[in-house]
Every structure is written in C-alpha cells, then in structure tokens.
N, C-alpha and C. Protein backbone atom coordinates (compact mmCIF):
# COMPACT_ATOMS: atom_id res chain seq x y z
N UNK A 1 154.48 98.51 104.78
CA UNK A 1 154.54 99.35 105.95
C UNK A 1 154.17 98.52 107.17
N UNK A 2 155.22 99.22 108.12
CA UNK A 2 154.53 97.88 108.79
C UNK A 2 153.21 98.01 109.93
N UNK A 3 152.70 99.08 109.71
CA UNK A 3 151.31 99.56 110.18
C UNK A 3 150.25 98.60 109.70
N UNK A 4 150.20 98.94 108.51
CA UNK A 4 149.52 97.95 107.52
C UNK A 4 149.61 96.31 107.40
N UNK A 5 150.61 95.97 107.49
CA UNK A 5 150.95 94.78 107.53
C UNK A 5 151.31 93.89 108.70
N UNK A 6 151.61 94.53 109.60
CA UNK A 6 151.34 93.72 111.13
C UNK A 6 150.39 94.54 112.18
N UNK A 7 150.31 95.66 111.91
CA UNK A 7 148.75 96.49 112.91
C UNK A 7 150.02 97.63 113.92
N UNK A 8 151.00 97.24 113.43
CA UNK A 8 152.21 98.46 114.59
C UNK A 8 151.53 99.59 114.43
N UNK A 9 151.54 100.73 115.56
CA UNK A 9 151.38 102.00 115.75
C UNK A 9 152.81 102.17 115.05
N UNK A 10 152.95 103.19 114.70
CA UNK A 10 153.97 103.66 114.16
C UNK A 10 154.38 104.78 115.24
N UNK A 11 153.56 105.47 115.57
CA UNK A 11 153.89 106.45 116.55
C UNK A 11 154.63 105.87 118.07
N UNK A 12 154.27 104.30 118.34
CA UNK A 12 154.69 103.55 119.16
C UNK A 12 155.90 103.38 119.00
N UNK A 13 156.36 102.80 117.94
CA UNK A 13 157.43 102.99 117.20
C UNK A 13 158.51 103.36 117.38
N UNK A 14 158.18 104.70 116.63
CA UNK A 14 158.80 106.19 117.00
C UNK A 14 159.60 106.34 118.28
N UNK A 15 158.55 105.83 119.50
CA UNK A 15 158.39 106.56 121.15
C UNK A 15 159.47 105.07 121.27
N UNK A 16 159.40 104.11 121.45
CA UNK A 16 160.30 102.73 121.58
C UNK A 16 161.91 103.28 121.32
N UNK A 17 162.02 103.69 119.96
CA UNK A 17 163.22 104.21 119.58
C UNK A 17 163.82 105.41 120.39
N UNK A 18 162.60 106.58 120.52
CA UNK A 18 163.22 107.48 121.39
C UNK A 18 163.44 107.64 122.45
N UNK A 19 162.47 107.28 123.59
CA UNK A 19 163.05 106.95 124.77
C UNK A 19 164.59 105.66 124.90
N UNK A 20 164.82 104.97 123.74
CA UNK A 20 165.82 104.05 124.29
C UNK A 20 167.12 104.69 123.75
N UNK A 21 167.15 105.72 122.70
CA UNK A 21 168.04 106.33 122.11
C UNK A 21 167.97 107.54 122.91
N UNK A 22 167.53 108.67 123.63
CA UNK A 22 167.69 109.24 124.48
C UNK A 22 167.83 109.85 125.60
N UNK A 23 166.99 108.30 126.32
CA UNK A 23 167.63 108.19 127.36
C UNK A 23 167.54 106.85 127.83
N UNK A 24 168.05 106.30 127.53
CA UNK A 24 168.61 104.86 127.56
C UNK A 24 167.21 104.14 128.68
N UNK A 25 166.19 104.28 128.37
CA UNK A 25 165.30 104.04 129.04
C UNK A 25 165.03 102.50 128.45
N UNK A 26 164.56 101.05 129.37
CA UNK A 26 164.15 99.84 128.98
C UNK A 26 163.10 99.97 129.01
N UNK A 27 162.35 99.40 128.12
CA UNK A 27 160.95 99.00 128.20
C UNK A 27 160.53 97.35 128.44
N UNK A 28 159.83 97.23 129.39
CA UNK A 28 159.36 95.83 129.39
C UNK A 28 157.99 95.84 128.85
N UNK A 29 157.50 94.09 128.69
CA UNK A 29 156.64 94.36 127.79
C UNK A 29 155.13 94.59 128.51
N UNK A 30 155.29 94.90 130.22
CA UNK A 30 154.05 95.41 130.38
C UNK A 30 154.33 97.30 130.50
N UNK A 31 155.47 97.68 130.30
CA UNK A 31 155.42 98.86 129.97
C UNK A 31 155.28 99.16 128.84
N UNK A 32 155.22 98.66 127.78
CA UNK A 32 154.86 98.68 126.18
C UNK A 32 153.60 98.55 126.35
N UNK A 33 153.15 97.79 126.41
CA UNK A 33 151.30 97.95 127.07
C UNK A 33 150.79 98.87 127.53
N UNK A 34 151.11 99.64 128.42
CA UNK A 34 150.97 100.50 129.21
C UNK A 34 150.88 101.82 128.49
N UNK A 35 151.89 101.95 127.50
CA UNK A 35 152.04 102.87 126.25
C UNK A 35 151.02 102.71 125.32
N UNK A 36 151.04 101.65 124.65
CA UNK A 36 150.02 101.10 123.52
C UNK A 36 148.47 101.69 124.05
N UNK A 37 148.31 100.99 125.04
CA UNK A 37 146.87 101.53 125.49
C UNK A 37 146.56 102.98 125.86
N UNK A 38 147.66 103.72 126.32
CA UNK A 38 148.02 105.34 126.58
C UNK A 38 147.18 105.72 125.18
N UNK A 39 147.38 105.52 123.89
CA UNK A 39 146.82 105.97 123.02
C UNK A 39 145.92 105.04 121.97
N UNK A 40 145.61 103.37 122.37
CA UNK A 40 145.06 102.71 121.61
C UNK A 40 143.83 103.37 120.84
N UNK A 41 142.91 103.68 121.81
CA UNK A 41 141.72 104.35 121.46
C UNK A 41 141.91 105.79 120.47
N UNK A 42 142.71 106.17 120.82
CA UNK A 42 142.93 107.69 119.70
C UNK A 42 143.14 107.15 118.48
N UNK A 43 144.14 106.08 118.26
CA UNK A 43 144.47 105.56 116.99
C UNK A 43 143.72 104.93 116.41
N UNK A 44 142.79 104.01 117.12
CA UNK A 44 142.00 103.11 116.30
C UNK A 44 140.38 104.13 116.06
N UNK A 45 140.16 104.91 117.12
CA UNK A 45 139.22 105.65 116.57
C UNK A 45 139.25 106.91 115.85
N UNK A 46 140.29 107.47 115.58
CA UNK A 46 140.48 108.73 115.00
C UNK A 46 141.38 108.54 114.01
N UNK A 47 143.08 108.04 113.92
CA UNK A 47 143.97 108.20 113.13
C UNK A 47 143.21 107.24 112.12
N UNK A 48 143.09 105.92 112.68
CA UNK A 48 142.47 105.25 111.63
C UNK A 48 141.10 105.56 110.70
N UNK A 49 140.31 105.97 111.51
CA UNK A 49 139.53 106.72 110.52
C UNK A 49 139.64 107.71 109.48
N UNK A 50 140.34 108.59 109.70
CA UNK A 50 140.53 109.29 109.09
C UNK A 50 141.72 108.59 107.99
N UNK A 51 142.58 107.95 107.82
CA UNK A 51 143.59 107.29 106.82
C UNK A 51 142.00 106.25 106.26
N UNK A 52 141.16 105.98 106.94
CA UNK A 52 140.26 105.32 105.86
C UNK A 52 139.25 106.04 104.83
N UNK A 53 139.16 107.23 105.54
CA UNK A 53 138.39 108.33 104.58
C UNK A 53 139.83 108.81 103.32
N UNK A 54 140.31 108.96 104.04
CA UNK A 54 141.21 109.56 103.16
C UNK A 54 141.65 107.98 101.73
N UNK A 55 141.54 107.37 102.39
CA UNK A 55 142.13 106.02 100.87
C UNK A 55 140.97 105.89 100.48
N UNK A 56 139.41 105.76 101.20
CA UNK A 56 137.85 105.74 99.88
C UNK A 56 138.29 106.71 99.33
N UNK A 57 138.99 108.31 99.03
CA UNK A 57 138.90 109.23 98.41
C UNK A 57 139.70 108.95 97.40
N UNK A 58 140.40 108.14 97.46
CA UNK A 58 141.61 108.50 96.46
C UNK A 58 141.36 108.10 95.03
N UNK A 59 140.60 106.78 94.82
CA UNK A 59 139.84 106.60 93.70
C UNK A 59 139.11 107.91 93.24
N UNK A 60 138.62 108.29 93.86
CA UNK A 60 137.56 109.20 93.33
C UNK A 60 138.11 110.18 92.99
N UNK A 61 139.26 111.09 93.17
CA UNK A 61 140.10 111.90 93.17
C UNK A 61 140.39 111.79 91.60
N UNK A 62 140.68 110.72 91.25
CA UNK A 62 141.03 110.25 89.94
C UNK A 62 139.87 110.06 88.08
N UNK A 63 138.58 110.27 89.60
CA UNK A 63 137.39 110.04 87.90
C UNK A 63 137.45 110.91 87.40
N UNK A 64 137.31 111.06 85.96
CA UNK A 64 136.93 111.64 84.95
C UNK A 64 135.74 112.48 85.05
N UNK A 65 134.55 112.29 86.43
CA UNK A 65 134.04 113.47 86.60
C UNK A 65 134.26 114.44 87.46
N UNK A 66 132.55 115.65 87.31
CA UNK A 66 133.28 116.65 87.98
C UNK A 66 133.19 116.40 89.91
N UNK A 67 133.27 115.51 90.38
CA UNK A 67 133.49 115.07 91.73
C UNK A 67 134.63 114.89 91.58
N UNK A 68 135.65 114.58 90.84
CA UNK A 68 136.75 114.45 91.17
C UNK A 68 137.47 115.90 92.04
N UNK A 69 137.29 117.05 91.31
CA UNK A 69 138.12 118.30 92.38
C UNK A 69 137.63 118.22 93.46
N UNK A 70 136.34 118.50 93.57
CA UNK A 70 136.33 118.37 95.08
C UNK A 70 136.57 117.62 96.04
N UNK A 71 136.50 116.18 95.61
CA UNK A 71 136.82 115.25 96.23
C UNK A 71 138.34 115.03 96.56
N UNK A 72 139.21 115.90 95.59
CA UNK A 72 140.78 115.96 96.00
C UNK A 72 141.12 116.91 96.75
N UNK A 73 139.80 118.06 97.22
CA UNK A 73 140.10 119.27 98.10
C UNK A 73 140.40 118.29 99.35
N UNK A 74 138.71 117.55 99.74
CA UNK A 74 138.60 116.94 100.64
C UNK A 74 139.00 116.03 101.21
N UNK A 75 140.09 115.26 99.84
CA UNK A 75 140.99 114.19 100.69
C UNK A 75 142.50 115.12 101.17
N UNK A 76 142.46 116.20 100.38
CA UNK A 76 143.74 117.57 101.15
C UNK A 76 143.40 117.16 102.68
N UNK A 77 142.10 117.82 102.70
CA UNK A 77 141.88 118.18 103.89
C UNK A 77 142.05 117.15 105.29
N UNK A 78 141.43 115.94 104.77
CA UNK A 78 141.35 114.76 104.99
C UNK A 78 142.94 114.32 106.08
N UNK A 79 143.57 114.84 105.21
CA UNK A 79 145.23 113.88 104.66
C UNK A 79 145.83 115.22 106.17
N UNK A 80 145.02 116.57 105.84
CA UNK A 80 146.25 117.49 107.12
C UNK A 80 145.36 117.22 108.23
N UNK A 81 143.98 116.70 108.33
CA UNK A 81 143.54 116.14 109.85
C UNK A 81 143.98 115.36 110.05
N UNK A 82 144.00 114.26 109.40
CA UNK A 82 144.88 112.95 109.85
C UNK A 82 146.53 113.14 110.34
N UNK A 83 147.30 113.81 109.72
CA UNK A 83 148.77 114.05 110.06
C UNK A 83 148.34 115.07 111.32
N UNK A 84 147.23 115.97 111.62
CA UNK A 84 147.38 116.49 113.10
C UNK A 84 146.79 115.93 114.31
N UNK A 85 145.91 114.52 113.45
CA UNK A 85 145.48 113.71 114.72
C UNK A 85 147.00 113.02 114.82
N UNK A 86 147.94 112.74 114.24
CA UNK A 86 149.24 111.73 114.43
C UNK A 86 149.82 112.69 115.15
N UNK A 87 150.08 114.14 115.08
CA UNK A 87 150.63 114.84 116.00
C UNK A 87 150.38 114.84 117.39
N UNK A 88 148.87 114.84 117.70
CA UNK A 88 148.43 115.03 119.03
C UNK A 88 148.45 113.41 119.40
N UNK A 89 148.57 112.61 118.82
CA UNK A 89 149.11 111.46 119.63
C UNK A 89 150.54 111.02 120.04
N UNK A 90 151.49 111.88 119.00
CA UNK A 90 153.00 112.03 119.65
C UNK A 90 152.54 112.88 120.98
N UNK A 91 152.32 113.86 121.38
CA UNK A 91 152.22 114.73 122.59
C UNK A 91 151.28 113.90 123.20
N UNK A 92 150.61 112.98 123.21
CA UNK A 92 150.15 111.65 124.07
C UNK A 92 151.08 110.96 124.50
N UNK A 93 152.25 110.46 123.59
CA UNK A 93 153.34 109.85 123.99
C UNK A 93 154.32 110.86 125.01
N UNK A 94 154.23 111.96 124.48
CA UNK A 94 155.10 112.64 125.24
C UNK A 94 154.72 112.68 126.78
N UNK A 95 153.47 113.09 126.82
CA UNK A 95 153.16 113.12 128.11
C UNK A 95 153.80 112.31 129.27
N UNK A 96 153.08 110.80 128.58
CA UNK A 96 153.28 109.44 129.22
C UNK A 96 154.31 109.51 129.73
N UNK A 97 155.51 109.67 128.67
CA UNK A 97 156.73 109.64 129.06
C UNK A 97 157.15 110.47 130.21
N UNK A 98 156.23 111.78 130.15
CA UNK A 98 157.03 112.36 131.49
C UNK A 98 156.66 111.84 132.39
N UNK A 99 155.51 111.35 132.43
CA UNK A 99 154.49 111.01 133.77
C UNK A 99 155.34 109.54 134.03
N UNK A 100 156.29 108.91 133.29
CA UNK A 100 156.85 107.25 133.53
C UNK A 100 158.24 107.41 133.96
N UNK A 101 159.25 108.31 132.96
CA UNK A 101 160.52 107.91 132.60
C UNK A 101 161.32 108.01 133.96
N UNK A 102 160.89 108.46 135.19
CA UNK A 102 161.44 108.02 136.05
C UNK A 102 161.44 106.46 136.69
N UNK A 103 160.85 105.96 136.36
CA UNK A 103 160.62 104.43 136.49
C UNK A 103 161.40 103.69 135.89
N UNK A 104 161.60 103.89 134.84
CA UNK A 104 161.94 102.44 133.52
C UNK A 104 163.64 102.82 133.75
N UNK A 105 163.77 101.70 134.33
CA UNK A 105 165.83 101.18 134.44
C UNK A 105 166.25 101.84 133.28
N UNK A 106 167.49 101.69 133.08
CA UNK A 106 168.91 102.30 132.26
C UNK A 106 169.61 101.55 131.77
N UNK A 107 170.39 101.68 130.54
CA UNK A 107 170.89 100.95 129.73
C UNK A 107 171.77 101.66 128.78
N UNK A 108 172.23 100.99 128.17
CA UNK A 108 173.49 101.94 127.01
C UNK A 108 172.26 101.82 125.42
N UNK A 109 172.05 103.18 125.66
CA UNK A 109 171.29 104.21 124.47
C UNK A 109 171.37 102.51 123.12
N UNK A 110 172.73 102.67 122.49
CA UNK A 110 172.91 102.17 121.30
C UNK A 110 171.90 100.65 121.36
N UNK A 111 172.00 99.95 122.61
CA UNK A 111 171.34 98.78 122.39
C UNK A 111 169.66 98.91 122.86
N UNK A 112 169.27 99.76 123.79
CA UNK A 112 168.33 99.69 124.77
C UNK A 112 167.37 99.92 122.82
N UNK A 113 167.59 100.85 122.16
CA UNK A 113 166.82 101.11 121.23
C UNK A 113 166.13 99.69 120.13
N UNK A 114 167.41 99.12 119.96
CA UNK A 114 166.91 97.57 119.00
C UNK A 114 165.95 96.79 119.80
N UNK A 115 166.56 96.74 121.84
CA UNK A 115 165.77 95.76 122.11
C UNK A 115 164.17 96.31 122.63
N UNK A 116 163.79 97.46 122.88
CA UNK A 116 162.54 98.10 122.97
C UNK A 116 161.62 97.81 121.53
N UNK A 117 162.24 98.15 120.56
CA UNK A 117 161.69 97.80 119.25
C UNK A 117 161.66 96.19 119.42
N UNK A 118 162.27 95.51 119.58
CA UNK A 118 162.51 94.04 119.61
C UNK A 118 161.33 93.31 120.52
N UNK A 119 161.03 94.21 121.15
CA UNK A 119 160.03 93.99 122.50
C UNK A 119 158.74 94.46 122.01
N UNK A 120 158.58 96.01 121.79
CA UNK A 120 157.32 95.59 121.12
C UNK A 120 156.95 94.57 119.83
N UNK A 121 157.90 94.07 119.20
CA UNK A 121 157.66 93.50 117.45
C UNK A 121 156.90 91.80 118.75
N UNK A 122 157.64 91.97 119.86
CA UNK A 122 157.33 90.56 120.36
C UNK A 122 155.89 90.73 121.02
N UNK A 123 155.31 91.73 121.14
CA UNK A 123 154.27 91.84 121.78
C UNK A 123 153.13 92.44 120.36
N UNK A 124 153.64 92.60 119.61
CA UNK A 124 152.41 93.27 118.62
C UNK A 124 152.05 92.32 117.75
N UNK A 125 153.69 91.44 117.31
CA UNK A 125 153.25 90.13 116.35
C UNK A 125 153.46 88.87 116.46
N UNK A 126 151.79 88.25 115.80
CA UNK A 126 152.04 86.96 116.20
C UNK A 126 152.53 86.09 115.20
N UNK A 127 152.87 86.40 114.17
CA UNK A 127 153.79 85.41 112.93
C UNK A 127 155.13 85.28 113.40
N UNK A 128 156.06 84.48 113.07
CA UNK A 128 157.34 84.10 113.42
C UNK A 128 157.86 84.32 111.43
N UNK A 129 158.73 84.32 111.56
CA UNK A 129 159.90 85.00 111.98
C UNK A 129 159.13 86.71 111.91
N UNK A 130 159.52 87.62 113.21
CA UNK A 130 159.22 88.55 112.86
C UNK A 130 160.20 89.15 112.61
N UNK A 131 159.82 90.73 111.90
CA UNK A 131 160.67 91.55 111.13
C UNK A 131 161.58 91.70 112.40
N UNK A 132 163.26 92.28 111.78
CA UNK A 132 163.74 92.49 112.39
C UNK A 132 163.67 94.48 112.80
N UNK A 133 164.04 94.78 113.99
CA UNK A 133 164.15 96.26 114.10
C UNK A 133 164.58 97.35 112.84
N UNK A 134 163.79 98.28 111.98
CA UNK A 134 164.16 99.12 111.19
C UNK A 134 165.55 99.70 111.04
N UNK A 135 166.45 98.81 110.33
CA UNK A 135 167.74 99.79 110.67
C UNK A 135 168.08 101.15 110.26
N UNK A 136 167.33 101.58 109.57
CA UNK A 136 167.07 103.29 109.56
C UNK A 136 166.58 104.02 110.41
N UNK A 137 165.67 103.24 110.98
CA UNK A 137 165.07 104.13 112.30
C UNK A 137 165.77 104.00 113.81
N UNK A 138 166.25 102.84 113.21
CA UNK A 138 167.43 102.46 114.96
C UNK A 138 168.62 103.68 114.55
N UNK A 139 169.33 103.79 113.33
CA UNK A 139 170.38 104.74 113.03
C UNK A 139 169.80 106.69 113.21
N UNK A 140 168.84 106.75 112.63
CA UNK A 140 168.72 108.14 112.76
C UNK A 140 167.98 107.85 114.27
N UNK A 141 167.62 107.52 114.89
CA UNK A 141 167.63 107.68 116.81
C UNK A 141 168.41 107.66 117.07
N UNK A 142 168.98 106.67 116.91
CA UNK A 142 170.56 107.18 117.56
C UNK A 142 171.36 108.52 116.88
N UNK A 143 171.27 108.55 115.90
CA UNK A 143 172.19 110.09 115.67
C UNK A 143 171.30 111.45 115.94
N UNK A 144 170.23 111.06 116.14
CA UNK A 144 169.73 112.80 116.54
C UNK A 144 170.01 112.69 118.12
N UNK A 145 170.19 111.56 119.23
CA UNK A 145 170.20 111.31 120.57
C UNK A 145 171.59 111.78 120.44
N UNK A 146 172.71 111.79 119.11
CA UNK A 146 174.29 111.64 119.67
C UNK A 146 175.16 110.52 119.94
N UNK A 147 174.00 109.14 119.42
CA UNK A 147 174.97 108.02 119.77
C UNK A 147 175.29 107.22 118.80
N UNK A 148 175.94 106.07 118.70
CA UNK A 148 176.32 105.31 117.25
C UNK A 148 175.43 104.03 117.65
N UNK A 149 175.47 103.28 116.47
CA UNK A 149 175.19 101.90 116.72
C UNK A 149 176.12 101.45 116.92
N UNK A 150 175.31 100.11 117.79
CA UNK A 150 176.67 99.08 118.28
C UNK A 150 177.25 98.01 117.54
C-alpha cells in the first residue's frame, strides 16, 4: 500500500485525482503542500493513531483467551472511528478545495490527473524509481468525472 510503504496520504491521493479529473485543475508542488499540510496534523495525529490501535488489536483478537471477544468488539469499534476520522479529513479536503479551486490553472481532465499524482509521488518520495501513477485510480477518476484516458 502505498501509505505504508512510502508515507502517501491516501486521502491526498484521492483529492490529486479528483480535482484533476473534475475539473481539470493543476497542481504545483507548492500547492500540494499547501494541501498536505491542510490536513498533515489530523492524519498523523488521529488517522494514524487510531490504524495503530486498531493493528496492536488484531493479534489479540485472535488468542485463545477470553480477551479475545472483547478485544474484537474494540478493534470493531476502533476500525469505524478510524474510517470516520478518514471521512472528516475528505471534508478537510473538500473544504480546501473550495476555499483554492479558483486559483489553480486548467488543463485537459485526462492528463492533469497522472501529472498531479506524478507531482505529489515527486514531492512525497525520496527513492527513485518512483511508483508510477495508480492506473486504477487514474481510470475510475476519470470515469466517474466522464472522461477517458489519454
């Protein structure tokens, strides 16, 4: 994943793809910054915490004693705070976006999406060769926006 394995927000992600797939919005890479930090602190102090409570649980979930049920209530529970702290940081992104998208230049949807992703992968990682843009996630942005790849 590549959360895990290079430190990407995923929700960053997400917002890279959709603003460039729906409205052909560019991102440069001090406007990717600008984003990143919009929600750095929520993610590293909340989403991430909570995905770390939730993986100490998961062993335990599994012993043979009686801590195991409860401990699988609590990584439930665990697992739907965490997916509604990831929610309220999409509507972080959303915000941003309204409060920006008059700013950020224009471009044709199909490409603006690879190279926003292309832009943050250049600003988040420092190994070479980096991954290239998700071609599943570049394809379904573009088809829920209405557009094809190029």
């Amino acid at each position: 994943m590549l959360q895990d394995r290079y430190g990407i927000d995923v929700n960053v992600l997400l917002f890279c793809a959709y603003v460039g797939a729906v409205h052909g919005a560019v991102l440069s890479a001090q406007e990717l910054s600008e984003v990143s930090g919009a929600v750095a602190e929520w993610q590293d102090k909340v989403v991430r915490s909570l995905r770390a409570v939730r993986r100490v649980l998961k062993p335990i979930t599994s012993d043979p004693t009686p801590i195991a049920a409860p401990a699988a209530a609590l990584r439930e529970n665990v697992k739907a705070m965490e997916l509604e702290a990831e929610r309220l940081e999409q509507m972080m992104l959303e915000r941003f976006c309204a409060a920006h998208i008059g700013r950020w230049p224009r471009a044709e949807p199909a490409a603006v999406v690879v190279d926003n992703i292309d832009a943050l992968f250049a600003l988040s990682i420092d190994k070479t060769p980096r991954p290239g843009p998700p071609v599943r996630l570049v394809a379904a942005a573009l088809a829920a926006a209405g557009q094809t790849r190029p």
